[in-house]
N, C-alpha and C. Protein backbone atom coordinates (compact mmCIF):
# COMPACT_ATOMS: atom_id res chain seq x y z
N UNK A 1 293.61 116.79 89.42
CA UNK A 1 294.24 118.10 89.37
C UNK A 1 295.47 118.02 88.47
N UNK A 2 295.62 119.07 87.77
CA UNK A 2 296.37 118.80 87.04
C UNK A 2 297.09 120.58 86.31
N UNK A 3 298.37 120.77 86.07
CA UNK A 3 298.77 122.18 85.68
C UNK A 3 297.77 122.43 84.08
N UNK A 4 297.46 123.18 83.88
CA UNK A 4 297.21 123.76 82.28
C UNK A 4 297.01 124.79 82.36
N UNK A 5 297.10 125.68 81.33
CA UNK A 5 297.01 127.55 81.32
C UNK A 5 295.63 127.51 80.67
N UNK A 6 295.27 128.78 82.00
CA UNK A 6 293.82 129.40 81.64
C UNK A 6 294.16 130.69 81.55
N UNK A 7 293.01 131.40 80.92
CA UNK A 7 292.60 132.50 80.98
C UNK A 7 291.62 132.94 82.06
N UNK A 8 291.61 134.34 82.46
CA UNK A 8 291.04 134.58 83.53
C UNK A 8 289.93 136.42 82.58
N UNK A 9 288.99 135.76 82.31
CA UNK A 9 288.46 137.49 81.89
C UNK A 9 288.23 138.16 82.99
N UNK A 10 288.79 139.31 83.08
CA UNK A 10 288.72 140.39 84.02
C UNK A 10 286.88 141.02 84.24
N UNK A 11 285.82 140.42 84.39
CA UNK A 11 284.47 141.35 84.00
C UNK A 11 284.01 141.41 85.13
N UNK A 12 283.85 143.00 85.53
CA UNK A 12 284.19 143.72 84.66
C UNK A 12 285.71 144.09 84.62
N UNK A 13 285.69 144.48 83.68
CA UNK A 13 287.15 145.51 83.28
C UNK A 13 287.81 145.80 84.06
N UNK A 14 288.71 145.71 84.51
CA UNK A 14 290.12 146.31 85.76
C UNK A 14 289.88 147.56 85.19
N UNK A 15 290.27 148.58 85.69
CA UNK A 15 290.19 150.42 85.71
C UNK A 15 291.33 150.52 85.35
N UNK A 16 292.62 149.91 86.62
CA UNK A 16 293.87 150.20 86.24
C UNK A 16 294.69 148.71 86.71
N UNK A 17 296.15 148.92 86.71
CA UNK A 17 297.03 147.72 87.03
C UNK A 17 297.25 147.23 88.13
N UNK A 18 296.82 148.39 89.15
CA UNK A 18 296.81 147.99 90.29
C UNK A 18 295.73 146.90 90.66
N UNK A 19 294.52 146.54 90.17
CA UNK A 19 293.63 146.10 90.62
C UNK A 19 294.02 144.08 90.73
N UNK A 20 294.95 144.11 89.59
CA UNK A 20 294.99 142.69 88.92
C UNK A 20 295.09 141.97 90.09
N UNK A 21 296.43 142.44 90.94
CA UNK A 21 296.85 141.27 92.13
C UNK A 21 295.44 140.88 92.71
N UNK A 22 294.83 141.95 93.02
CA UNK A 22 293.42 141.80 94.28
C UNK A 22 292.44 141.14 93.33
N UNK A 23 292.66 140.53 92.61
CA UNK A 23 291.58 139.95 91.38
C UNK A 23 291.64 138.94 91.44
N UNK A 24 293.00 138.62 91.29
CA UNK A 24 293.95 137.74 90.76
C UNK A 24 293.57 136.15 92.16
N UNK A 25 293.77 137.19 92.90
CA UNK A 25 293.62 136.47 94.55
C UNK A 25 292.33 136.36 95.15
N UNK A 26 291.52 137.30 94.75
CA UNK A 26 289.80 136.63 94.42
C UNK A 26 289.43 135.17 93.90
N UNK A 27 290.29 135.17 92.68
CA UNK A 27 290.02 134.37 91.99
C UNK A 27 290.50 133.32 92.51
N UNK A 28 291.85 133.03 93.13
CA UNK A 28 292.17 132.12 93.64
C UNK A 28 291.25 131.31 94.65
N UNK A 29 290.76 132.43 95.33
CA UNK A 29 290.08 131.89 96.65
C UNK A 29 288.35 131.42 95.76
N UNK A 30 288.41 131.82 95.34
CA UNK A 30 286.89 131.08 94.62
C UNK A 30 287.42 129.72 93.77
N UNK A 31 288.57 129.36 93.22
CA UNK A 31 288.91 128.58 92.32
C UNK A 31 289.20 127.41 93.25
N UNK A 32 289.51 127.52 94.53
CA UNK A 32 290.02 126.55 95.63
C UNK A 32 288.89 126.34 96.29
N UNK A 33 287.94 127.01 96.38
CA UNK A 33 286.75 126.40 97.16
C UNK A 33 286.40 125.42 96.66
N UNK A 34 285.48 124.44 98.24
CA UNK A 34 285.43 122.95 97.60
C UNK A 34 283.69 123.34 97.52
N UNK A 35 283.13 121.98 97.12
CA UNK A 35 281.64 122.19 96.94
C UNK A 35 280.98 121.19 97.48
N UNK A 36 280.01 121.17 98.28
CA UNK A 36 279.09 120.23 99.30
C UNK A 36 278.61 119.76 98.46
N UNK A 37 278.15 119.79 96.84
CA UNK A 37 278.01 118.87 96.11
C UNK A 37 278.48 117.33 95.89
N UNK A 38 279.82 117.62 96.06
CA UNK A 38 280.56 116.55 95.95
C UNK A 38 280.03 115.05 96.74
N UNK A 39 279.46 116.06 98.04
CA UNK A 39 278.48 114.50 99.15
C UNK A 39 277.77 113.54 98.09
N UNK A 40 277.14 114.29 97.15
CA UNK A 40 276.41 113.50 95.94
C UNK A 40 276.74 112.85 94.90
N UNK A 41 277.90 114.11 94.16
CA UNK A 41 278.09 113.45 93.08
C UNK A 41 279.14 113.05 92.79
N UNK A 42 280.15 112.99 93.75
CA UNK A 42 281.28 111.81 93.73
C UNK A 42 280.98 110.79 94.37
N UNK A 43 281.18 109.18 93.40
CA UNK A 43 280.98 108.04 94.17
C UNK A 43 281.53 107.85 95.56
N UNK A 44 282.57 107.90 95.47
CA UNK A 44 283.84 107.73 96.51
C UNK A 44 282.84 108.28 98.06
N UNK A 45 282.77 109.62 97.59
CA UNK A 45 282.23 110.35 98.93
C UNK A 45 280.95 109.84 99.31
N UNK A 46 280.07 110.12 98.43
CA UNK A 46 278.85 109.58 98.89
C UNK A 46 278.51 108.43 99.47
N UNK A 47 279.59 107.20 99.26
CA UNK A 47 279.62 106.16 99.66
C UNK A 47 280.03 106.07 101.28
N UNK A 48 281.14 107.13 101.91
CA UNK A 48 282.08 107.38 102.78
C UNK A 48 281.11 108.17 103.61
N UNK A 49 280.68 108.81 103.21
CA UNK A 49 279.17 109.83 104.14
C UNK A 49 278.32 109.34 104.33
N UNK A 50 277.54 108.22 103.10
CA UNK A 50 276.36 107.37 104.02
C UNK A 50 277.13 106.16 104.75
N UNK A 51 278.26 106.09 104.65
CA UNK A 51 278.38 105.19 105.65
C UNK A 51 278.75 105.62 107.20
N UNK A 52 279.22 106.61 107.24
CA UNK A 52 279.21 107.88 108.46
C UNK A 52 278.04 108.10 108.92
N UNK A 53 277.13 108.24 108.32
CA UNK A 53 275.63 108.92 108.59
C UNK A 53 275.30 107.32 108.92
N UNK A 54 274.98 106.24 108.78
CA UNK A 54 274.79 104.76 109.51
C UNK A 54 275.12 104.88 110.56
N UNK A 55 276.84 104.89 110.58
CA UNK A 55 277.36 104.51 111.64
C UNK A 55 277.08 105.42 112.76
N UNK A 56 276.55 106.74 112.43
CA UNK A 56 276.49 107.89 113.52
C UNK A 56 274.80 107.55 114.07
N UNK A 57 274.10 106.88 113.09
CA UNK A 57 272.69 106.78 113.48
C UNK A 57 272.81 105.75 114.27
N UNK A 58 273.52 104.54 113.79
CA UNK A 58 273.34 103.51 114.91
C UNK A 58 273.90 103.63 116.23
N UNK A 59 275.18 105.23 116.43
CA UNK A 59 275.83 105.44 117.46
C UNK A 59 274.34 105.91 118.47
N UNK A 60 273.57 106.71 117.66
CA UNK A 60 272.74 107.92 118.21
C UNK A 60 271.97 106.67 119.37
N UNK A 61 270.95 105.43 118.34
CA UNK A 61 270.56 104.30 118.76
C UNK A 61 270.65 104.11 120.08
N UNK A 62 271.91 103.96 120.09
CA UNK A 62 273.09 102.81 121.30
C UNK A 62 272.87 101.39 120.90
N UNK A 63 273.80 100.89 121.65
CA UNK A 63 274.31 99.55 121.90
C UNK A 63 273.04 98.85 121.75
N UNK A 64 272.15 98.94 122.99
CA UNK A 64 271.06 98.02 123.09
C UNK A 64 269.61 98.26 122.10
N UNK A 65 269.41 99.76 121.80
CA UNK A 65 268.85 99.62 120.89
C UNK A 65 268.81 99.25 119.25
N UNK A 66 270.10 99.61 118.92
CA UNK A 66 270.17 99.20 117.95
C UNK A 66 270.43 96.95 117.78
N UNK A 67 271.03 96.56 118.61
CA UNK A 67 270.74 95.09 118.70
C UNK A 67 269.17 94.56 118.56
N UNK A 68 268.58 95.27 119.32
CA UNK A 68 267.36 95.19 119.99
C UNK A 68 266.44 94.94 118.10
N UNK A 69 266.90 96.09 117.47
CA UNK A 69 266.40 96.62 116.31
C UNK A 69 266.59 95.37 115.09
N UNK A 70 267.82 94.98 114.98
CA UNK A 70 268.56 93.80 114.66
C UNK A 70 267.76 92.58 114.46
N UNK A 71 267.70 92.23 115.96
CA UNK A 71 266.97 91.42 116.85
C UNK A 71 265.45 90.86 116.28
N UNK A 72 264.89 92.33 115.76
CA UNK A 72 263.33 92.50 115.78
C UNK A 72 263.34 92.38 114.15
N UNK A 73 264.26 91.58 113.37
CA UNK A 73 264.06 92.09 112.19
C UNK A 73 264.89 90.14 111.50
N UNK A 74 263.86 89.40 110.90
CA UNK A 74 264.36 88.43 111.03
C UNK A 74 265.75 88.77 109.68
N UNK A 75 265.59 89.06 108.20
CA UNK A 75 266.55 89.13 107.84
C UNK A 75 267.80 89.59 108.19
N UNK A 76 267.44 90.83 108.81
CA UNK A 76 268.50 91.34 109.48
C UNK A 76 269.59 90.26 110.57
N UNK A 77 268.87 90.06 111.40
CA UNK A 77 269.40 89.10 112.28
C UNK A 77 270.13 88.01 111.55
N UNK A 78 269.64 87.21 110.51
CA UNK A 78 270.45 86.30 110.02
C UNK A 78 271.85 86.69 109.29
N UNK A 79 271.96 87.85 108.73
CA UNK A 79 272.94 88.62 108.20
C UNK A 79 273.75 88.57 109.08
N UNK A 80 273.22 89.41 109.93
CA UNK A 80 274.20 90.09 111.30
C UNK A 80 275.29 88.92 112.16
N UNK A 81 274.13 87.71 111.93
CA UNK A 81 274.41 86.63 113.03
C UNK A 81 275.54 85.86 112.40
N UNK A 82 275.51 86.07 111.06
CA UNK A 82 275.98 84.70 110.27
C UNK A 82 277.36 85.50 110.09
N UNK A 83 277.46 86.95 110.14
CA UNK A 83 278.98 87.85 109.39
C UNK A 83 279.34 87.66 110.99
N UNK A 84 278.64 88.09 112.09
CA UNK A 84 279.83 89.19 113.22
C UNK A 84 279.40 88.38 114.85
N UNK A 85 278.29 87.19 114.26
CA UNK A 85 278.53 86.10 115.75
C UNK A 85 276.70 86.59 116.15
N UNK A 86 276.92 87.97 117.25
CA UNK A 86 275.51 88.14 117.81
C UNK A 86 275.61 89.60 117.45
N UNK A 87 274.24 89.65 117.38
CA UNK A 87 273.74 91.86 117.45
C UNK A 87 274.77 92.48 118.38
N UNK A 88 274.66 92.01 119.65
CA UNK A 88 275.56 92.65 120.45
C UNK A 88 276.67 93.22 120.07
N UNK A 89 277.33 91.98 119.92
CA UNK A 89 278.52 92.19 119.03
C UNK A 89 278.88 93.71 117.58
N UNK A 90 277.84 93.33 116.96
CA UNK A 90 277.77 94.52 116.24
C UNK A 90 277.74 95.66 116.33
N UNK A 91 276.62 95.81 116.76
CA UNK A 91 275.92 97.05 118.07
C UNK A 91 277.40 97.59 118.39
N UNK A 92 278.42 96.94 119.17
CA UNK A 92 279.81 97.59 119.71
C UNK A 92 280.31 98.05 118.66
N UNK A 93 280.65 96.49 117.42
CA UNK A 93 281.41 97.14 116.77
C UNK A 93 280.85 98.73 115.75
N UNK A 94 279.02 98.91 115.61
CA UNK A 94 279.29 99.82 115.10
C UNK A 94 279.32 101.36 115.69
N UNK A 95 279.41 101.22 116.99
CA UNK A 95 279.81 102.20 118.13
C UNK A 95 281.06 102.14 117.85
N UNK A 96 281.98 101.80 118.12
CA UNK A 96 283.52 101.57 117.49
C UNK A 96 283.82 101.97 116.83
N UNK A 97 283.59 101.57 115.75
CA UNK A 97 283.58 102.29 113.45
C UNK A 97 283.36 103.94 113.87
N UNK A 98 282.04 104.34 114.68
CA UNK A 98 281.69 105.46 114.42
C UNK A 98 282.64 106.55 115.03
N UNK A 99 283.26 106.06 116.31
CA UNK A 99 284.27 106.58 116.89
C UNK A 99 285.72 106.85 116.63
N UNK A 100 285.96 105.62 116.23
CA UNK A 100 287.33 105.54 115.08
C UNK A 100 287.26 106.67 113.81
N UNK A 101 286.38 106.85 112.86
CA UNK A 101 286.16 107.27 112.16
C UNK A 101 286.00 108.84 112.18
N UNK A 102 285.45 109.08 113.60
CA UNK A 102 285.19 110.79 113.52
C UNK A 102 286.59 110.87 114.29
N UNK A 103 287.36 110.22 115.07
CA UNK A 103 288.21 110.55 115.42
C UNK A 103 289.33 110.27 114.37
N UNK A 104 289.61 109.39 113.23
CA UNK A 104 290.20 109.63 111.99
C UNK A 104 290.03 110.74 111.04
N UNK A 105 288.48 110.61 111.47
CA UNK A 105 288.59 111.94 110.08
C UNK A 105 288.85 113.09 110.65
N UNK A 106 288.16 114.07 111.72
CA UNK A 106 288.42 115.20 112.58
C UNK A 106 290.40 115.00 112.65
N UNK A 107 291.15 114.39 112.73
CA UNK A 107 292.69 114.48 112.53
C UNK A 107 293.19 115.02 111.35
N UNK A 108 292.58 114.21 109.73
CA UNK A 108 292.56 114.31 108.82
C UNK A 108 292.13 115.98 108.30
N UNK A 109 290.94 116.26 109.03
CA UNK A 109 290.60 117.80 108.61
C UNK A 109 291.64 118.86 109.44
N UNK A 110 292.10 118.14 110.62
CA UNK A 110 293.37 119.27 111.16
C UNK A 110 294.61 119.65 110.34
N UNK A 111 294.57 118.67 109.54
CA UNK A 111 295.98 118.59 108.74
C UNK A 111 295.60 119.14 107.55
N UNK A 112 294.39 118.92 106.97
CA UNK A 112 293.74 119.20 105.69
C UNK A 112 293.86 121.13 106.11
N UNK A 113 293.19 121.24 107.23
CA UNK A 113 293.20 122.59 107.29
C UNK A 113 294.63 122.78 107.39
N UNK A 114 295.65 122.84 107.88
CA UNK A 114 296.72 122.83 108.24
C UNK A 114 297.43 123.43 106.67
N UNK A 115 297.40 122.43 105.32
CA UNK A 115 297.59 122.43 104.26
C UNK A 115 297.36 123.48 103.76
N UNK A 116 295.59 123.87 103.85
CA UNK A 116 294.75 124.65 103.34
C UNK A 116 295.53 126.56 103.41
N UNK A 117 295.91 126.65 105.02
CA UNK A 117 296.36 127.53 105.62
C UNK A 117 297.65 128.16 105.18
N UNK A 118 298.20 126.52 105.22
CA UNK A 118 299.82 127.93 104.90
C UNK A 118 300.53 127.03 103.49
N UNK A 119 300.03 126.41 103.00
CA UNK A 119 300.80 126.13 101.50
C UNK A 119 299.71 126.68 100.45
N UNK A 120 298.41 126.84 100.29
CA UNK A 120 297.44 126.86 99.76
C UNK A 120 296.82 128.36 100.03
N UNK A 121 297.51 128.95 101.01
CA UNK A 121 297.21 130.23 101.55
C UNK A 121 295.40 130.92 101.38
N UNK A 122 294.64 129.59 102.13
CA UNK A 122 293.43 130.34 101.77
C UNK A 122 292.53 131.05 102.84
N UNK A 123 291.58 131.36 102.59
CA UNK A 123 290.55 131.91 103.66
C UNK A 123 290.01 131.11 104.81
N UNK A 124 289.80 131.85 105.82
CA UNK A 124 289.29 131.11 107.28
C UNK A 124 287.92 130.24 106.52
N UNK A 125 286.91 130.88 106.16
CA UNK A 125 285.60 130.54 105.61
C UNK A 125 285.85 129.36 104.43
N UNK A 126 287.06 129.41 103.32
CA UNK A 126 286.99 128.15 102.70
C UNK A 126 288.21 127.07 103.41
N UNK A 127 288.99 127.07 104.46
CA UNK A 127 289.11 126.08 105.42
C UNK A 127 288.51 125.19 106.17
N UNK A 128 287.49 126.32 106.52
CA UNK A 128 287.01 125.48 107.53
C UNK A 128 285.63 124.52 106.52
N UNK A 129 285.39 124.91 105.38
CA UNK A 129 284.41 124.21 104.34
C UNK A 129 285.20 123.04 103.85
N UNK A 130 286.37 122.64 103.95
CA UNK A 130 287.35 121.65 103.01
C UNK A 130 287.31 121.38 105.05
N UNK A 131 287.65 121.51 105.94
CA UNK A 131 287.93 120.61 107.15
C UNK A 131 286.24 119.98 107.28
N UNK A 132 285.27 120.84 107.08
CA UNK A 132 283.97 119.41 107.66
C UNK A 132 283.88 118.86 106.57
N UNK A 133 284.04 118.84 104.81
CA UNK A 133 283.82 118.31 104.09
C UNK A 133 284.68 116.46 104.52
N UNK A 134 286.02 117.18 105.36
CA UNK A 134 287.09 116.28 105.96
C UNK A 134 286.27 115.68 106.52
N UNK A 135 285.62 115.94 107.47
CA UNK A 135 285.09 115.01 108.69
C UNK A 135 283.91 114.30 108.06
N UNK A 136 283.23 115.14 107.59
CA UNK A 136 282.15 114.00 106.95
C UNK A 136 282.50 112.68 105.88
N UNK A 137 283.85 112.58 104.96
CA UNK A 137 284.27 111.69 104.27
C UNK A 137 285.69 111.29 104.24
N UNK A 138 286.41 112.03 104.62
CA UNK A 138 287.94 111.63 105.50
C UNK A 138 288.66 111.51 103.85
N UNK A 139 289.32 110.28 103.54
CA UNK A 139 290.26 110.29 102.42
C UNK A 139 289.95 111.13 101.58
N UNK A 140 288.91 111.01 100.51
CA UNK A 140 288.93 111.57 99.74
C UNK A 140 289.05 113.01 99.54
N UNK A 141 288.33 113.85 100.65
CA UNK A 141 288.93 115.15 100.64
C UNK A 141 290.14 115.60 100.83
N UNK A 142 290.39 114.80 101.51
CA UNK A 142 292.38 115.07 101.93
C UNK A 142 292.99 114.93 100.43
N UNK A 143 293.05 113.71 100.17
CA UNK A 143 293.59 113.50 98.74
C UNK A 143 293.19 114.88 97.71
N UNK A 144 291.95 115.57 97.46
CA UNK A 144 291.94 116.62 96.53
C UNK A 144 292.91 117.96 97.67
N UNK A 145 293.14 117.72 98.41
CA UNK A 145 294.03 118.72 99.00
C UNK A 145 295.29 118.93 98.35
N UNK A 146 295.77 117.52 99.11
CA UNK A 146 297.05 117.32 98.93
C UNK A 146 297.34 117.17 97.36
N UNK A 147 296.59 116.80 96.26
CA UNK A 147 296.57 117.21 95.24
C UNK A 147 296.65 118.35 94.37
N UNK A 148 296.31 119.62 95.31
CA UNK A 148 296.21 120.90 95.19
C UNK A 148 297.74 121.58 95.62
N UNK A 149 297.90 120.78 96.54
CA UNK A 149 299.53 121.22 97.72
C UNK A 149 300.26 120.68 96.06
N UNK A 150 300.12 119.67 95.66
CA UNK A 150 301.21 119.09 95.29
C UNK A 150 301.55 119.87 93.36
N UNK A 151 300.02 120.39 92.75
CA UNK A 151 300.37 120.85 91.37
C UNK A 151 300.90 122.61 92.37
N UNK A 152 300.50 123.03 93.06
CA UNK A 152 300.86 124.17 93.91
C UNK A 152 302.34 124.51 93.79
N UNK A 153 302.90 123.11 94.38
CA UNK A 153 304.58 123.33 94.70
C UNK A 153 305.29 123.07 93.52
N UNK A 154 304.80 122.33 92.81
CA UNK A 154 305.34 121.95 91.22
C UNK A 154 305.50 123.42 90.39
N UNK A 155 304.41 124.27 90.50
CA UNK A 155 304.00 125.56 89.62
C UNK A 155 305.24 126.57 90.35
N UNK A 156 305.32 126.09 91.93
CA UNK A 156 306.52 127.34 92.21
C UNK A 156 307.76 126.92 92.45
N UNK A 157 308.22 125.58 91.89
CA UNK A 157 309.96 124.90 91.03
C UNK A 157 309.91 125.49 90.15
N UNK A 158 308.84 125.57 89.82
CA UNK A 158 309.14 126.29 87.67
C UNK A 158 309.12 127.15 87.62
N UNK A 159 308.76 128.30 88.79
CA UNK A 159 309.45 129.57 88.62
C UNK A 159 311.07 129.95 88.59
């Protein structure tokens, strides 16, 4: 993110002067929306979501099935055995990860919304799209927030 001057074509045509503000602030709110694309085609995220989507599948699992799964799978098992001791072990820790994580990120989207709301002044409908984008990948959406907060407050010193 970064300041530079755009142009904005009015199409169609404003009628009169009154219309600009309510345009103006259209535009804003479409220019700040985030895009569920991003799950894909940013590395960062996509990496941060399938590893969410693991950790939530092996939550779904449980403990014993997913060991069990481990267990039944000789490469697997040697991996598992040789990084984190036994399946078991894992199994917790990735019940753990998955918990930590929605409870990191769900914080992260309170604040993200938080941002969104009253420095960023946007709509209920593109809040709450930038808070699950939060929960599903945690840093990186925050960071294009607070990136947004931050050319935001810069643009209104220089007034």
């Amino acid at each position: 993110c970064d300041m530079r001057k755009i142009e904005i074509p009015f199409d169609p045509p404003l009628n009169s002067a009154r219309e600009v503000k309510s345009r103006l602030v259209e535009d804003h709110h479409r220019a700040f929306a985030p895009k569920f694309t991003w799950l894909v085609t940013d590395p960062m995220m996509r990496m941060l979501f399938g590893a969410c989507i693991l950790l939530g599948v092996g939550t779904a699992l449980g403990r014993e099935e997913l060991s069990k799964r481990v267990d039944d799978a000789p490469w697997a098992d040697a991996i598992i055995t040789a990084v984190f001791g036994t399946s078991a072990r894992f199994a917790t820790l990735v019940v753990g990860a998955w918990y930590f994580s929605l409870f990191a990120h769900t914080a992260e989207a309170c604040y993200t919304a938080y941002l969104c709301k009253l420095s960023l002044k946007m709509k209920t409908g593109t809040i709450i799209k930038w808070a699950l984008l939060n929960v599903c990948t945690g840093f990186p959406i925050m960071n294009k927030v607070t990136e947004l907060v931050a050319v935001d407050r810069a643009g209104r010193l220089k007034k």
